[in-house]
C-alpha atoms as a PDB file:
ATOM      1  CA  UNK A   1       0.000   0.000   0.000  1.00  0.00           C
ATOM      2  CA  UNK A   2       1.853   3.517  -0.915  1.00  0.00           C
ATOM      3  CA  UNK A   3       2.955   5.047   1.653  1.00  0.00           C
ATOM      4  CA  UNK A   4       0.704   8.406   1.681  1.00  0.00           C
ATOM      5  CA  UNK A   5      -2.309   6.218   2.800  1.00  0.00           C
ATOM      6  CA  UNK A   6      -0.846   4.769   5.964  1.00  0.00           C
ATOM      7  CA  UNK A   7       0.686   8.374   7.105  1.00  0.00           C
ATOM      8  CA  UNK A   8       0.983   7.887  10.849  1.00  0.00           C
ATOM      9  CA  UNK A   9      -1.211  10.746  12.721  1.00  0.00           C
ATOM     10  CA  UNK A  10       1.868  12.216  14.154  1.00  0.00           C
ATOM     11  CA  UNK A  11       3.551  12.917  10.976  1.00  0.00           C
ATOM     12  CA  UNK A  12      -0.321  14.085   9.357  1.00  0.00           C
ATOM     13  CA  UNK A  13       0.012  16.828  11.576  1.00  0.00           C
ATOM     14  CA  UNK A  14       3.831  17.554  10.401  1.00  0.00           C
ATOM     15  CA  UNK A  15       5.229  19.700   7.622  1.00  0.00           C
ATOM     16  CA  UNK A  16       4.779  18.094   4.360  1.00  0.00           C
ATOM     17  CA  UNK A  17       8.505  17.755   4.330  1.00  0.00           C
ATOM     18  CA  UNK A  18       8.314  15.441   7.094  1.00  0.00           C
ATOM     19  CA  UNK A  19       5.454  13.563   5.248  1.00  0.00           C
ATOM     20  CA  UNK A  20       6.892  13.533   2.079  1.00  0.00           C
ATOM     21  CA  UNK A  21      10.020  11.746   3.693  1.00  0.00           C
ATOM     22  CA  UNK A  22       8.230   8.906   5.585  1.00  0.00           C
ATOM     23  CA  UNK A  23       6.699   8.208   1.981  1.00  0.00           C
ATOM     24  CA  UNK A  24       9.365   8.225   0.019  1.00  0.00           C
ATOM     25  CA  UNK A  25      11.092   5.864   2.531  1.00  0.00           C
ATOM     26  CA  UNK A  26       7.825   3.940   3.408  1.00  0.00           C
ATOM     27  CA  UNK A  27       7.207   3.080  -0.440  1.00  0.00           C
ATOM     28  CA  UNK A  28      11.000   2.449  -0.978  1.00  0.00           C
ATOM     29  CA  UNK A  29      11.243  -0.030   2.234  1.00  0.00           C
ATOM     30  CA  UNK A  30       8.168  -1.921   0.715  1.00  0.00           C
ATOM     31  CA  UNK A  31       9.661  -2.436  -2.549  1.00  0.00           C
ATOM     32  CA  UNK A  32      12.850  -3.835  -0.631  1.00  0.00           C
ATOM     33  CA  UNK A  33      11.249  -5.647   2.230  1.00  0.00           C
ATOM     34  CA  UNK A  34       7.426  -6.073   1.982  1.00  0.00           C
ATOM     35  CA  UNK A  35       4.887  -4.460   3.498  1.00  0.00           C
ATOM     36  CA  UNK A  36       4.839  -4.546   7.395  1.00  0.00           C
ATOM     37  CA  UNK A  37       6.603  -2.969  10.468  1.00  0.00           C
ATOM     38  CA  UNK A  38      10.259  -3.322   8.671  1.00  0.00           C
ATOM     39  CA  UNK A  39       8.820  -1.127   6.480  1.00  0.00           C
ATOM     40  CA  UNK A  40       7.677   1.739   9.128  1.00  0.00           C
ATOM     41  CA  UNK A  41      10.742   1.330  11.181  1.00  0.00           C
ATOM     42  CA  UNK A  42      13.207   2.545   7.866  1.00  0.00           C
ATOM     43  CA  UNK A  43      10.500   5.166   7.420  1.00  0.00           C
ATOM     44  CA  UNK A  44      10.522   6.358  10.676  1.00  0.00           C
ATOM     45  CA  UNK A  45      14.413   6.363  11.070  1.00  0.00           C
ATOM     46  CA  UNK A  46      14.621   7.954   8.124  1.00  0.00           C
ATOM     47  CA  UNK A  47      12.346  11.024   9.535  1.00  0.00           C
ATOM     48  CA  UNK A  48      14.256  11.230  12.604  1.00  0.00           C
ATOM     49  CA  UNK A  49      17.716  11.655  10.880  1.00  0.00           C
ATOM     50  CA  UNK A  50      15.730  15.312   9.488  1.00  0.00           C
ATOM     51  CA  UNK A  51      13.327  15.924  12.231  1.00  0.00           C
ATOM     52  CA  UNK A  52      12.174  15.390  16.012  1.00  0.00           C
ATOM     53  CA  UNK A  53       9.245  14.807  17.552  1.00  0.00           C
ATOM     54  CA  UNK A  54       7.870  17.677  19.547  1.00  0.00           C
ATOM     55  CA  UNK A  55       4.376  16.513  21.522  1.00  0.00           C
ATOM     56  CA  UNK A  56       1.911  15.188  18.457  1.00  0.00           C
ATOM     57  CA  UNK A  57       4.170  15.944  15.800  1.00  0.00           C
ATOM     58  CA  UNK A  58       7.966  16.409  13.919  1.00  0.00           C
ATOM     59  CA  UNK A  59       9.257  19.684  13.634  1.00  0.00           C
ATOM     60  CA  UNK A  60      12.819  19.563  11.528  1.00  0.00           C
ATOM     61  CA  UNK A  61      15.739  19.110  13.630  1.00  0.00           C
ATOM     62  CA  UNK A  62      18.492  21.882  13.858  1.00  0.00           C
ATOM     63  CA  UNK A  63      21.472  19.862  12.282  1.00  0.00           C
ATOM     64  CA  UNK A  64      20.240  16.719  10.302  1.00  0.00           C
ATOM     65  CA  UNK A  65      21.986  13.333  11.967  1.00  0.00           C
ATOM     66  CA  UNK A  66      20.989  10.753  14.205  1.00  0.00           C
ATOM     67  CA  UNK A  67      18.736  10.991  17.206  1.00  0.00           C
ATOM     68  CA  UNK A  68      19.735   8.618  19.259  1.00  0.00           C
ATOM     69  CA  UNK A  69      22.340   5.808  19.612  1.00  0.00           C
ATOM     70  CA  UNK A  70      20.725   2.828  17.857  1.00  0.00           C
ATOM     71  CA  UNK A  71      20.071   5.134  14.925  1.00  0.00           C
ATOM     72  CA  UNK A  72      23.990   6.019  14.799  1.00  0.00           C
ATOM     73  CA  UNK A  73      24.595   2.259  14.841  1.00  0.00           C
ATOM     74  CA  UNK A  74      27.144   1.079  12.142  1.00  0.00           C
ATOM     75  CA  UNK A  75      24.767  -0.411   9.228  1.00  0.00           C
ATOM     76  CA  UNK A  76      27.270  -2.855   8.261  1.00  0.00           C
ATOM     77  CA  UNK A  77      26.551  -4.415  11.346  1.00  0.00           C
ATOM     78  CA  UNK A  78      23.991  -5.966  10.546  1.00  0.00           C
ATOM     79  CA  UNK A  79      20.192  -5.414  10.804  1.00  0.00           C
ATOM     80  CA  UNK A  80      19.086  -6.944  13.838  1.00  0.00           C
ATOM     81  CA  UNK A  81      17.475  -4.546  16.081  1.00  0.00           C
ATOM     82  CA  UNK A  82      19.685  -3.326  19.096  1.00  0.00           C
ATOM     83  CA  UNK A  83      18.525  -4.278  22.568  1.00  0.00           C
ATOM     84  CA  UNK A  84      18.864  -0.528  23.870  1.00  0.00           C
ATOM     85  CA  UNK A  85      15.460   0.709  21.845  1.00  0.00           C
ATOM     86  CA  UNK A  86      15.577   4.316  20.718  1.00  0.00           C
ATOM     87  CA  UNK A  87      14.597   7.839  21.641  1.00  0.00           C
ATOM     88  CA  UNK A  88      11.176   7.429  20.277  1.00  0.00           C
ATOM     89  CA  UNK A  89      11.855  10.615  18.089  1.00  0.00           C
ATOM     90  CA  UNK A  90      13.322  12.591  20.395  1.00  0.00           C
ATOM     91  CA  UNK A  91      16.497  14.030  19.477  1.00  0.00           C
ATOM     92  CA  UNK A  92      18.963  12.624  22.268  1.00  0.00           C
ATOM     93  CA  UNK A  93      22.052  13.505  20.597  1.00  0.00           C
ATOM     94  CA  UNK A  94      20.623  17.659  20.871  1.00  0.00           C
ATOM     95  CA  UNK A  95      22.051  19.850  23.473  1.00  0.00           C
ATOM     96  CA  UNK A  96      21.080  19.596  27.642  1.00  0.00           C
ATOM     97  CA  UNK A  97      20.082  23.006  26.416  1.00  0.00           C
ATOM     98  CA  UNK A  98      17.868  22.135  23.875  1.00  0.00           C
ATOM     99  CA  UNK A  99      15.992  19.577  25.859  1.00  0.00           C
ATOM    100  CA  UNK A 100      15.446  21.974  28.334  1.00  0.00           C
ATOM    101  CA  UNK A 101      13.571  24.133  25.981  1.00  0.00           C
ATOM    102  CA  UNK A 102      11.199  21.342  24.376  1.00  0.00           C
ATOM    103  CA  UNK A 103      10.450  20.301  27.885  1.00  0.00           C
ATOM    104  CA  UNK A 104       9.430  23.669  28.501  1.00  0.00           C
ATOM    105  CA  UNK A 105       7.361  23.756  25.633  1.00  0.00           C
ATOM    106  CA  UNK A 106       5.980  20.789  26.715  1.00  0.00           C
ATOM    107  CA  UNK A 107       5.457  21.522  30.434  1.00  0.00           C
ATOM    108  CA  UNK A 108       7.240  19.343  32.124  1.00  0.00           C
ATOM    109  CA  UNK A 109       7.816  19.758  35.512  1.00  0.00           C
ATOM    110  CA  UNK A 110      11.120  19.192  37.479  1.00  0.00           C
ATOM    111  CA  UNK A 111      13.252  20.197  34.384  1.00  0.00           C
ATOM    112  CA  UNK A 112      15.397  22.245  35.370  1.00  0.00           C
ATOM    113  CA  UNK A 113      17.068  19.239  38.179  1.00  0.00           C
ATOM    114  CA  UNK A 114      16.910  16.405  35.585  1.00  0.00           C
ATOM    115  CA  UNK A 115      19.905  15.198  34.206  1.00  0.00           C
ATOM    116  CA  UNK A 116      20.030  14.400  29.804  1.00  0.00           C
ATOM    117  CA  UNK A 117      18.698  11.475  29.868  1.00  0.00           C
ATOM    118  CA  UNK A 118      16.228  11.970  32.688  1.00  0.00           C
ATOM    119  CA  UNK A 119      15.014  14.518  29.912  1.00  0.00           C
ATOM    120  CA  UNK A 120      14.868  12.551  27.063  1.00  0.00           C
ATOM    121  CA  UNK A 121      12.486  10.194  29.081  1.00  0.00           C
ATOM    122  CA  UNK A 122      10.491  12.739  30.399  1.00  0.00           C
ATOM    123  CA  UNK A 123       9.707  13.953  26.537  1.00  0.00           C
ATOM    124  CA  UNK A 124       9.269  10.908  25.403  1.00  0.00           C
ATOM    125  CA  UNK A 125       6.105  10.358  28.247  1.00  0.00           C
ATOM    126  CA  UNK A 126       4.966  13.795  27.340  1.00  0.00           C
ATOM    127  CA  UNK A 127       5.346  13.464  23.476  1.00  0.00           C
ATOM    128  CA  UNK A 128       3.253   9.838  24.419  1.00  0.00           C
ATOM    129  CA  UNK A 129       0.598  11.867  26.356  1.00  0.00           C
ATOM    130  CA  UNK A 130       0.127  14.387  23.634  1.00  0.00           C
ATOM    131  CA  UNK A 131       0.201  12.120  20.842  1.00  0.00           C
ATOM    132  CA  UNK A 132      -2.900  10.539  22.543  1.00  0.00           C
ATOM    133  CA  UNK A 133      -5.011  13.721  23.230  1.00  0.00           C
ATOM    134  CA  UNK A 134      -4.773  14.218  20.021  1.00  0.00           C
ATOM    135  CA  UNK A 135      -5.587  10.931  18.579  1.00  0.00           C
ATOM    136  CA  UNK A 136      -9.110  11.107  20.724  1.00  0.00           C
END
């Protein structure tokens, strides 16, 4: 099935750039591997090496890269999924800085005492909660 008819909500609600690289990944990955979750996961990687996702949707990403440390994996290496998981969009490689100010955005509380990673998981729960408001 192309790739524009299975847009996930979050990226629906995400600049067309964003949408127009989860397609052109989505329908590329199908053509390589079938239809199916392999297929989502190489579209979705490929929209977080451009973009990050901020509550219910991507916004680009200041420097293009990967988000987190199973995306900057070595490919060669096979492609069995790492045990660690990901950053469910969130852009863990940005600055302490820059978490600080999507948290804020975001509203979570305790920010300013919570150490990178203790960020990262803390956007992650409120990207999770916002995704679902607006999925109701």
């Amino acid at each position: 099935m192309p790739g524009r008819q299975e847009l996930p909500s979050t990226l629906e609600r995400s600049p067309e750039k964003a949408q127009d690289t989860w397609v052109a990944a989505h329908d590329s990955a199908v053509e390589t591997y079938g239809e199916g979750e392999r297929a989502h996961r190489t579209a979705f990687a490929a929209v977080k090496h451009g973009f990050e996702k901020v509550g219910d949707h991507w916004e680009p990403k200041e420097e293009k890269g990967p988000s987190d440390a199973q995306a900057a994996r070595d490919p060669s290496a096979g492609s069995r999924r790492s045990t660690g998981g990901t950053a469910g969009g969130v852009d863990a490689n940005a600055s302490k800085e820059h978490l600080l100010g999507i948290a804020k955005r975001l509203g979570v509380k305790g920010r300013s005492r919570m150490r990178k990673a203790e960020l990262v998981e803390a956007i992650q729960r409120a990207n999770d909660r916002e995704t679902a408001k607006a999925r109701r």
